[in-house]
Every structure is written in C-alpha cells, then in structure tokens.
Protein backbone atom coordinates (compact mmCIF):
# COMPACT_ATOMS: atom_id res chain seq x y z
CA UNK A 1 173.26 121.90 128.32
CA UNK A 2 176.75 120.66 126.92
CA UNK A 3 177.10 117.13 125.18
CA UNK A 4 178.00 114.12 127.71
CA UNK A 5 180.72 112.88 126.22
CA UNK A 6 180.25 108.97 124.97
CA UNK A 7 181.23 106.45 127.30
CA UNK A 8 180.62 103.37 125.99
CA UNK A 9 181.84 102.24 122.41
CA UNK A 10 179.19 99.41 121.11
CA UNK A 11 181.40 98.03 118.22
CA UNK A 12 179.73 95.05 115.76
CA UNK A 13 183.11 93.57 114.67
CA UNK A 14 180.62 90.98 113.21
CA UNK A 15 177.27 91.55 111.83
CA UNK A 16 176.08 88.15 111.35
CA UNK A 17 174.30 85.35 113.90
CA UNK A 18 174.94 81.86 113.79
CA UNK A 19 171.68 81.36 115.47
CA UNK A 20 167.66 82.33 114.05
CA UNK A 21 166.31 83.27 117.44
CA UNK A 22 162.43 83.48 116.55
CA UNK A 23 161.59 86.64 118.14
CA UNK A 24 164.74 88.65 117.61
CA UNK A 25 164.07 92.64 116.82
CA UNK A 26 167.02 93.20 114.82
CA UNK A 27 167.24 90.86 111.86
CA UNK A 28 163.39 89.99 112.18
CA UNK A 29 162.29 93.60 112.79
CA UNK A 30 161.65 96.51 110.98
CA UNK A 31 165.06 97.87 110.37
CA UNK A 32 166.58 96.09 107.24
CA UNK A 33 170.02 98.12 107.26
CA UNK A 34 171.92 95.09 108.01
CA UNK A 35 171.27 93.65 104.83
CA UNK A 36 173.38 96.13 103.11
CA UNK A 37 176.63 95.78 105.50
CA UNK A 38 179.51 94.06 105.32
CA UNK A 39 179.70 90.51 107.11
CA UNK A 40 182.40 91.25 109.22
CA UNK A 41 183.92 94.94 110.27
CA UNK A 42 187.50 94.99 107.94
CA UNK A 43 190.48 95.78 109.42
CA UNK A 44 190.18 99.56 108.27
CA UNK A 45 186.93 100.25 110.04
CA UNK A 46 188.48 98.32 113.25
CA UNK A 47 191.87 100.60 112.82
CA UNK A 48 189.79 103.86 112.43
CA UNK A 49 187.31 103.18 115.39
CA UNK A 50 190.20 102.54 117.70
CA UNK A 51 191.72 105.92 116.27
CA UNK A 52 188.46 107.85 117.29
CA UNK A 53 187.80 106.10 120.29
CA UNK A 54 191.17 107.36 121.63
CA UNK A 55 190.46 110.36 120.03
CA UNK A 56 187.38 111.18 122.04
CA UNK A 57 189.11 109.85 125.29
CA UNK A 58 192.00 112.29 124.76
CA UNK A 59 189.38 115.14 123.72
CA UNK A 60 187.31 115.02 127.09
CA UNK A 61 189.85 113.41 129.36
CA UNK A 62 187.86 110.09 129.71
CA UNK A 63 189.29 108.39 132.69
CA UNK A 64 187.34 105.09 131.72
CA UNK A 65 185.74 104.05 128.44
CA UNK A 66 183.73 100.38 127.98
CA UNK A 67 184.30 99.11 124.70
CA UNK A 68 181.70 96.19 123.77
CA UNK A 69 182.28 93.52 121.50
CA UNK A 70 179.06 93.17 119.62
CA UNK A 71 177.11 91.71 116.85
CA UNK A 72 175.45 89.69 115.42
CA UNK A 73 177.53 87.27 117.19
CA UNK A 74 180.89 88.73 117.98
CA UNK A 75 182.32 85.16 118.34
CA UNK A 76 182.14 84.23 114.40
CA UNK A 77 184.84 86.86 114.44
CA UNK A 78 187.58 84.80 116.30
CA UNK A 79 188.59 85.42 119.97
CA UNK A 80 192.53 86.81 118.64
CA UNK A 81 190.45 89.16 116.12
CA UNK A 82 188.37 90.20 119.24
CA UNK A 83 191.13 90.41 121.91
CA UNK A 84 194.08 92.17 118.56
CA UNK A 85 190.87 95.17 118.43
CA UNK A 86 190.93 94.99 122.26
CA UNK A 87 194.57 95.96 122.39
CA UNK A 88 194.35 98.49 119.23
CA UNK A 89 192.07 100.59 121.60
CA UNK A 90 193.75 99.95 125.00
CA UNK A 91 196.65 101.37 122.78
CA UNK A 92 195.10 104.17 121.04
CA UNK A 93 193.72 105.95 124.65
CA UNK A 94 195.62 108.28 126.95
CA UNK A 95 197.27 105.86 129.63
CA UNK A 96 195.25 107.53 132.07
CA UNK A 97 192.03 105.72 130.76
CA UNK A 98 191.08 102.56 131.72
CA UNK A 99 189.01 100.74 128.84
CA UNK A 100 187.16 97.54 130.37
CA UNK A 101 185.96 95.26 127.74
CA UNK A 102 183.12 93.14 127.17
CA UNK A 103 182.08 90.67 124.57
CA UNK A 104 177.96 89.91 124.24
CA UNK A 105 177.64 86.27 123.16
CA UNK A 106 174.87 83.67 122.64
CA UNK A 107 177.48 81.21 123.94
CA UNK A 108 177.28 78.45 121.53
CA UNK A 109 180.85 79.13 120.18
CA UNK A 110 182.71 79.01 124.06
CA UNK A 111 185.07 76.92 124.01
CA UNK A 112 188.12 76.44 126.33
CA UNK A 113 190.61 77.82 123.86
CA UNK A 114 188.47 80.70 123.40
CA UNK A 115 187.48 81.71 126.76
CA UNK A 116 191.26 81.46 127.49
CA UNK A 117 192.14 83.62 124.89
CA UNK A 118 189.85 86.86 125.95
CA UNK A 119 190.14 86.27 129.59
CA UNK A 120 194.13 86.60 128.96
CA UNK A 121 193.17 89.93 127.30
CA UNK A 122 191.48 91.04 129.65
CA UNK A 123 188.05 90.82 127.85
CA UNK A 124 184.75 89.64 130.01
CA UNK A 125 181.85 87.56 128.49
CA UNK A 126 178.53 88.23 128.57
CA UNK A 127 175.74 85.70 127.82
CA UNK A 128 172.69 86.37 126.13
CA UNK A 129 169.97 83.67 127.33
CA UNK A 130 165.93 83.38 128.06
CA UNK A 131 166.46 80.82 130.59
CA UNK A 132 168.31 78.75 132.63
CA UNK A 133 166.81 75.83 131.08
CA UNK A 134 166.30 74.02 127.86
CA UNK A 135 162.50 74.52 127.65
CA UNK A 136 163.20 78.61 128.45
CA UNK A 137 165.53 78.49 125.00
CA UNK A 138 162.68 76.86 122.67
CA UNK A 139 163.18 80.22 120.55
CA UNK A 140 166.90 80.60 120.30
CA UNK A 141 167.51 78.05 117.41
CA UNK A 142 169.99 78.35 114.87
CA UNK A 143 169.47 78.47 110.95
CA UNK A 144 168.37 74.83 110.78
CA UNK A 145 165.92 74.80 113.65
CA UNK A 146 168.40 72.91 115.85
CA UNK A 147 168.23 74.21 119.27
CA UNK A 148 171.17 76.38 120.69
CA UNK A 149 170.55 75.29 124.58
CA UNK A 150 173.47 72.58 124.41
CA UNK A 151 175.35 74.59 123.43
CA UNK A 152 174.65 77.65 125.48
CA UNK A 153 174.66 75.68 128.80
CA UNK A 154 177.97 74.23 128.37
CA UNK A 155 179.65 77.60 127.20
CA UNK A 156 177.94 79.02 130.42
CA UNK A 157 178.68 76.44 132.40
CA UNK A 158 182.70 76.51 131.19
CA UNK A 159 182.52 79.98 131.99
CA UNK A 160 181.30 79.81 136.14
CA UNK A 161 183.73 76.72 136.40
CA UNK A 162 186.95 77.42 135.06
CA UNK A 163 186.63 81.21 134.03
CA UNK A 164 184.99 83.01 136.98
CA UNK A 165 187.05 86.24 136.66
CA UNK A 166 185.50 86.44 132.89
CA UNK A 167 182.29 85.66 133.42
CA UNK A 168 180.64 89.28 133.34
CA UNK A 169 177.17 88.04 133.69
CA UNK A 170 173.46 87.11 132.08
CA UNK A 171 171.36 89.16 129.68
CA UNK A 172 167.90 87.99 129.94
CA UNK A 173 164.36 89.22 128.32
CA UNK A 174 161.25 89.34 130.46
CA UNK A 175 159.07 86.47 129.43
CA UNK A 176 156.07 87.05 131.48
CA UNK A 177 154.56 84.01 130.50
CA UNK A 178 157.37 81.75 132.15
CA UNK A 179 157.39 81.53 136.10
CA UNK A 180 158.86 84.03 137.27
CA UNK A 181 160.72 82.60 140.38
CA UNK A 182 161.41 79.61 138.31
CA UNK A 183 163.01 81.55 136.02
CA UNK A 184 165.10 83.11 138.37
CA UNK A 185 166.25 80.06 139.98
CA UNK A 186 167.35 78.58 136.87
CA UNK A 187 169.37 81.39 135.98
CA UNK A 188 171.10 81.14 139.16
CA UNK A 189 172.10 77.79 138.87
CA UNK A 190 174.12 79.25 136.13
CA UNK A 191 176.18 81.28 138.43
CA UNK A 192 176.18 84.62 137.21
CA UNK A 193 177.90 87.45 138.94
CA UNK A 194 174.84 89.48 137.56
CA UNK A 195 171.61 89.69 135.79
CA UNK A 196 170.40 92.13 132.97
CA UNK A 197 166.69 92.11 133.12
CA UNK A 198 165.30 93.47 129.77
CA UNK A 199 161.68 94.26 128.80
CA UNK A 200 161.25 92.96 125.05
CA UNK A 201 161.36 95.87 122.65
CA UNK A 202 158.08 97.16 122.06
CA UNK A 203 156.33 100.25 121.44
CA UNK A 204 152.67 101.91 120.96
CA UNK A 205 152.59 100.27 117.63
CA UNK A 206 153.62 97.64 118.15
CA UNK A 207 153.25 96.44 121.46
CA UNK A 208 155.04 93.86 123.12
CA UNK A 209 153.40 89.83 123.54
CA UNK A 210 150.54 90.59 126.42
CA UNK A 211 150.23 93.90 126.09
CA UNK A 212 146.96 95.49 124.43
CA UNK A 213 147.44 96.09 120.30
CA UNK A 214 146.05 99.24 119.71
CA UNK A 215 146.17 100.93 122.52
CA UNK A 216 146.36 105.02 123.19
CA UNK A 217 149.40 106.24 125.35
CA UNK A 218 148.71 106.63 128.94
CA UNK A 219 146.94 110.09 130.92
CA UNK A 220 148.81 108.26 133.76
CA UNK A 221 148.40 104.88 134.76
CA UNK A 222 147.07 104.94 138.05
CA UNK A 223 143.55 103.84 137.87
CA UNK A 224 144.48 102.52 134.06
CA UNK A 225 143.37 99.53 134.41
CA UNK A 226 145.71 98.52 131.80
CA UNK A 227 146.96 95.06 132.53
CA UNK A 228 150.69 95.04 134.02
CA UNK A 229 152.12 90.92 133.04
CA UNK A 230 155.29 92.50 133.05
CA UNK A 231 155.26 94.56 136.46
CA UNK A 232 153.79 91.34 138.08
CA UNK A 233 156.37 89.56 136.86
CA UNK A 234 159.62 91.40 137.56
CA UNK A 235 157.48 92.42 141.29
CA UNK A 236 158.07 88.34 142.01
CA UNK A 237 161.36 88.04 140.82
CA UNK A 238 162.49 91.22 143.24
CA UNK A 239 160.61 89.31 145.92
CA UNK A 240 162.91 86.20 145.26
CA UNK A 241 166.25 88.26 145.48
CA UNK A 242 165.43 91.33 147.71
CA UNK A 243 165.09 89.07 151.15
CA UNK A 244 167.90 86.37 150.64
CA UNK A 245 170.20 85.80 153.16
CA UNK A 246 173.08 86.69 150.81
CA UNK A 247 173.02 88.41 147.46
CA UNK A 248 172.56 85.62 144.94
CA UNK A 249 173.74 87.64 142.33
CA UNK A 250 173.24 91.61 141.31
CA UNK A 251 170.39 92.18 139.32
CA UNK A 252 171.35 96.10 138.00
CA UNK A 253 167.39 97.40 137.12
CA UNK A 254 166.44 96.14 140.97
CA UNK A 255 169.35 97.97 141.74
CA UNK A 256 169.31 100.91 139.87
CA UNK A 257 165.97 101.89 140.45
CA UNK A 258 166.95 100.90 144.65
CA UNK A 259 169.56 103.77 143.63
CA UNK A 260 167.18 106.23 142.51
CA UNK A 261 164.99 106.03 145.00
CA UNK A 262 167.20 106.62 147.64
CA UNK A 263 168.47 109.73 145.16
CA UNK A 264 171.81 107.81 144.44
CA UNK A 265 173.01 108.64 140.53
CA UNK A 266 172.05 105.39 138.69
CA UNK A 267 173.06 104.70 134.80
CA UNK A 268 170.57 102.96 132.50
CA UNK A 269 168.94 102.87 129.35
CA UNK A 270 165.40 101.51 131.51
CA UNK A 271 165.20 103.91 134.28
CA UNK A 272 166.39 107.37 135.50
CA UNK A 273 167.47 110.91 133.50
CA UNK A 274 170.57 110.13 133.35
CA UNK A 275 171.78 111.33 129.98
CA UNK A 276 172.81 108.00 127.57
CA UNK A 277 176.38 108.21 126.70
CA UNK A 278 176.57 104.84 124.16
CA UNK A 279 177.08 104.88 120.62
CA UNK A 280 177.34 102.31 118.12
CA UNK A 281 179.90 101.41 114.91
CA UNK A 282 178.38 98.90 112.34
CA UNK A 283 180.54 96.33 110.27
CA UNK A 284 180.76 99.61 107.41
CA UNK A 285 182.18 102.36 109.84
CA UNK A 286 178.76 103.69 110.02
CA UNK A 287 177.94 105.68 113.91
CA UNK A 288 174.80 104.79 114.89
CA UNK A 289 172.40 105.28 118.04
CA UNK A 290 171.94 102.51 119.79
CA UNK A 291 170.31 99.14 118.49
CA UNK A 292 167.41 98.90 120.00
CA UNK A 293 166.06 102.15 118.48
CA UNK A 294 166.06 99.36 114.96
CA UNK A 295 162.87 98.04 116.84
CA UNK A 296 161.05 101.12 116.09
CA UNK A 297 161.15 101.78 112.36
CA UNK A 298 163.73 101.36 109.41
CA UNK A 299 166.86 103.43 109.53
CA UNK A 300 165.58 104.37 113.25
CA UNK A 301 169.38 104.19 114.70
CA UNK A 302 171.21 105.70 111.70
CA UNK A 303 173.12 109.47 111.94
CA UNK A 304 174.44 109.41 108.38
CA UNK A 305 177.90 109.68 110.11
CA UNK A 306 181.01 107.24 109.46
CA UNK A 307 184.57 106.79 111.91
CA UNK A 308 186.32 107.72 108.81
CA UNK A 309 184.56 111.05 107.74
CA UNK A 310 183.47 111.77 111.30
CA UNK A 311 184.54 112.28 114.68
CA UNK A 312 182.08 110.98 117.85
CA UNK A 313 181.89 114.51 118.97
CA UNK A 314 180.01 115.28 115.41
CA UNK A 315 177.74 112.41 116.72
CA UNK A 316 176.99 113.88 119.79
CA UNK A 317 175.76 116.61 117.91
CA UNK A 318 173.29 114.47 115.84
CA UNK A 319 169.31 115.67 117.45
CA UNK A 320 168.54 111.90 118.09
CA UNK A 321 171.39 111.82 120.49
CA UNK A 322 171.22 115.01 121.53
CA UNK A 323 167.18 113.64 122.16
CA UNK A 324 168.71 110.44 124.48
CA UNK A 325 170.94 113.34 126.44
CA UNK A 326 167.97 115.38 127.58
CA UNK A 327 166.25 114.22 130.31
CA UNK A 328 163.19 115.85 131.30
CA UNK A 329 162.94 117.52 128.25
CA UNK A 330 162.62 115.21 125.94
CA UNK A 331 159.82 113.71 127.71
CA UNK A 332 156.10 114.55 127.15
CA UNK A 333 154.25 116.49 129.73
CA UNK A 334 152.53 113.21 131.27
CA UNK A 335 155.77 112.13 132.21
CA UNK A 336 156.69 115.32 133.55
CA UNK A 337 153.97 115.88 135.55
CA UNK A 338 154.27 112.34 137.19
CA UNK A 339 155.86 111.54 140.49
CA UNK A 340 157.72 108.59 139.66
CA UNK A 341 159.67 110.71 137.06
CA UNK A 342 163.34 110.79 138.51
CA UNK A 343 162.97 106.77 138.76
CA UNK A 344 161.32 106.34 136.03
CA UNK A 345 162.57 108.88 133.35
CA UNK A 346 160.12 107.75 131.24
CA UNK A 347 161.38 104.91 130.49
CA UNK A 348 163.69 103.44 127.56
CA UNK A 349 163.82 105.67 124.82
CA UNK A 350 162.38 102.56 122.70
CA UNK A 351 159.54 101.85 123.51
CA UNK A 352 158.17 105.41 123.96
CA UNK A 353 157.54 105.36 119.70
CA UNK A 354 154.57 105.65 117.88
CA UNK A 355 154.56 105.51 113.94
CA UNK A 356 153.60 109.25 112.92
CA UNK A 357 153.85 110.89 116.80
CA UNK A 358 157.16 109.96 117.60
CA UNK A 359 158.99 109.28 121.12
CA UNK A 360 157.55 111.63 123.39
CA UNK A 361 154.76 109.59 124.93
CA UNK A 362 155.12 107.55 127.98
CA UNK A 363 156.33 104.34 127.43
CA UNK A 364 154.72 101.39 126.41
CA UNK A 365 155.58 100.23 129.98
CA UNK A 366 154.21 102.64 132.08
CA UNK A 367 151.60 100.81 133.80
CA UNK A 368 154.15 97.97 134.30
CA UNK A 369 157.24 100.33 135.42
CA UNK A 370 154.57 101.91 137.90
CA UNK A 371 154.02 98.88 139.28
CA UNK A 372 157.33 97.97 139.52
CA UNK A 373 158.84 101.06 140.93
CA UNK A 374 155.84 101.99 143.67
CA UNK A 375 156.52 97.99 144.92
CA UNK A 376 160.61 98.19 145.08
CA UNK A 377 159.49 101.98 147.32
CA UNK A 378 157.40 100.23 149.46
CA UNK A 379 159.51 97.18 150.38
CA UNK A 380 162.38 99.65 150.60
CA UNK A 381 160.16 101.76 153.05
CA UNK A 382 159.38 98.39 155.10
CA UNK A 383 162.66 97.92 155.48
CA UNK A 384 163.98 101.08 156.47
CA UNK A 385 161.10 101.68 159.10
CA UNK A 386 163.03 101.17 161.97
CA UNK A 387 166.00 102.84 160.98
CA UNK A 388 167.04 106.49 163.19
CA UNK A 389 166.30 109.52 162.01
C-alpha cells in the first residue's frame, strides 16, 4: 500500500506552557524530550518547515494542507510571529493549495489585539478547556497554583462575541467523574462552533483515572464485565445533543463515528481505518509522530528525522508511521475479528500500548468504545426505522 501523503503539519513554534495543568501527559508524563529543546522554534527551523511543507504539497499535489499552531502554548510566541509563519507557508505552497490554519490555545493570553491580529491572517483559535466552568478548571493552574479559569473564560468569551469567524472551537478531555450533561451545557454556554471530545491518554500500563490498574487486554468485551465510566459518560452527553431541536454545536467523534456507521469516510485519530496523515515539528526541527504517542513511553514520538536533513516523504517512510497508515493490519487479531472494527479501528493508536508487548492490543477503551458505538447504532437505527426502503 503506498504512503498517504501528510496532511496536516502540527508545528510547536513554542515549546513552553505558561500554565502547570496537574494532569497533563506531556510535560508530566513519561516522555522527557522536551527538556532538551529549544524554548521557542528559531527562525531557521520556522523558514525550513515552511520550505518542506510546500515541498510535500508540490510533491503530491496537495490541494489543501492544515497547518497547526502548537505548543506548549503557541501564544507565548506572539500572534505577528504566529500569523509572519502563517504567511511563510501560505507562500511556500503551490497556489492551488489551500492551507487553513489553526492555533491550539489554553486561552489565558487572548486578548483583543491578539485575536485581531490572527483572525486578519486568516488563522482560527482553538481552546483547550475541561469545562465550561470554574470548578471544571480546578487542574489547569499555572506555575504558581493560581487558577487559569479567569482567564480562559474571558479569552473564550472575547472570542464567541467579537471574533465568531475565528473561533474554531473547544478541545475538551472526558472527565467521567463530572456530570456529564452538566458538562455539556456549560461548554455550550461558551458558544463553540464545535466540540473535540478526547478520552485522557491512557494505556494497558497505565490506565486512565477509573479504569482497572493492572488489567489484561480484552478477548472482546462483550460479556467483560469491565466497567465502562467513560462509555456511560460520552452515551449521556450524545443523548443531550443527538435529539435537540437544532444542532447546538458539532461534536466531530458523535459525528464521525454517525459517519462510519452509515459507511461515510470519516477522519480521526479515535475511530475508523482511516490511515493518519499528521506529523509533527518540535522547537529543534526535529519530525516527530504525533504527541500523544509521548504518553506511552520516552522517545515514543521521535523518528530521528529533522526539516533540515530530511524531507516529510522520508518520514512517511519511518515504520511507526508507516504503523498509524495501516489499518487493519496493524491491529491485533481481536480487533480484527470484531464487528465493530470499521467504526472502531481499534481505537487511538495511544492507548493500545503495553510496556514490553507493544500497540497491537485492543485499546484500553474497548469496553467503553463498545459501549459507545453499539448505543450511537441503535439510536441511529431508532431513528431511521421509518424511513423507505
């Protein structure tokens, strides 16, 4: 099977966070490689990434490429520094690809100015929050213990109100042991166009907070009776959204796994075989895979590759991305021999790991995806039931 070409550029022009968010995988985790970068991406990394990004749009005729602003905190860069890299790339592609741009921020450093600068580059914000509210944020502090939540809530808030055509949207991570509905509501209230629903990243080793420690990989998890917090939870939230008289707001894993089961082509890291077409460039130049591979071991995400020695089709030659571009057969046979595997697709790539067995077991998930996906099928099937033949 050829290569997918990359897609989506994750670039961390800054490497550094202005907040100490309690529970965070990359600079609390196992994966110390940070420590060794640079603060802040240099202007020769910056230069050279643009070069290969256009380079690898020219070489497979990309008609579109996402470029995402990343860190750390992206912000601690400056919005000109984010929106002059913006341009390098928009002028580095063919003209006949479009490169939509989004910067991933805790929100804290919004400010009118700012927000005015990327939104007259073109470049969209996304948030990364727990909550709608100031007791969901208890967690996201900074380096003094202060809470971020003021902070947050009025970047967010500036965003909805005067910035609407910027606003790209809400990252949030699966808390199971918030209310779920509640949860939802909150975020709302922030007016995103659209919700990211993550599952924290967690594996057979170590498993995620309410999940079993020590626990073998799943036969299959019907008739588990493993314990599915996170299933449960997500189950409510679709309740929530799925009936309203309007949509809210998108929520992309209710929809992308709605996609998949009708047989639609659906792209994400969570669900579906879809091959993964991101790739990463640290504050150094290094390529890596992506980030949340640093949540299974130390150097987990590196390729030994660099923008200045290498080009991104080397990368997509590296086996761990060749691994992500798979499918089926990078899975394990209990994921190939279940019947949820085209929705599924085993899940992330994450949270398959297990120290000394790799990522070919079903994920750390599975009971909770199975629950998950067999509800979504059935609602879908209630409401379809009357449809003609």
């Amino acid at each position: 099977m050829s290569p997918v070409p990359f897609g989506q550029f994750i670039v961390k022009v800054h490497g550094r966070c202005n907040l100490a968010c309690r529970y965070c995988y990359l600079y609390e985790g196992p994966d110390h490689t940070w420590r060794d970068r640079p603060a802040a991406a240099s202007p020769a990394v910056l230069e050279r990434t643009a070069a290969r990004i256009g380079e690898h749009a020219a070489t497979h005729g990309l008609r579109e490429a996402a470029l995402v602003l990343h860190g750390g905190e992206p912000l601690l860069a400056g919005a000109d520094r984010l929106a002059g890299f913006a341009g390098l790339v928009r002028a580095r592609v063919p003209g006949t690809c479009t490169v939509r741009v989004t910067v991933q921020t805790n929100a804290t450093l919004l400010t009118d100015a700012r927000v005015a600068t990327l939104a007259r580059h073109g470049i969209r914000v996304g948030i990364s929050l727990d909550g709608g509210l100031a007791a969901h944020n208890t967690q996201r502090v900074d380096h003094a213990g202060r809470p971020s939540w003021p902070a947050a809530s009025r970047g967010a808030r500036l965003l909805a109100e005067r910035y609407p055509q910027a606003y790209a949207g809400i990252l949030t991570v699966v808390d199971p042991r918030t209310d779920p509905v509640g949860m939802y509501e909150s975020l709302l209230a922030l007016r995103p166009p659209a919700l990211d629903l993550l599952l924290p990243h967690g594996n057979w080793t170590a498993p995620p907070p309410g999940l079993p420690a020590g626990a073998e990989p799943l036969a299959s998890p019907a008739g588990s009776g493993r314990p599915t917090p996170y299933g449960d939870w997500l189950c409510a939230v679709f309740d929530r959204w799925w009936p309203a008289g309007h949509r809210e707001t998108r929520i992309r894993l209710f929809e992308e796994c709605l996609a998949l089961l009708l047989g639609l082509p659906a792209a994400t890291e969570s669900l579906g075989l879809d091959p993964l077409n991101a790739v990463v460039v640290e504050t150094d130049g290094a390529i890596e895979q992506v980030d949340s591979l640093k949540s299974a071991y130390d150097t987990a995400a590196a390729t030994g590759l660099d923008v200045f020695r290498h080009t991104f089709d080397e990368a997509l030659r590296h086996p761990g991305v060749a691994a992500r571009q798979a499918g089926a057969a990078a899975l394990g046979p209990v994921c190939r021999g279940c019947p949820l595997l085209t929705v599924c697709g085993g899940g992330h790539y994450a949270h398959r790991y297990r120290a000394g067995h790799g990522f070919t077991h079903p994920s750390v998930y599975c009971a909770d995806l199975d629950r998950l996906i067999r509800h979504i099928a059935g609602r879908l099937a209630d409401a379809t039931a009357g449809d003609p033949p």
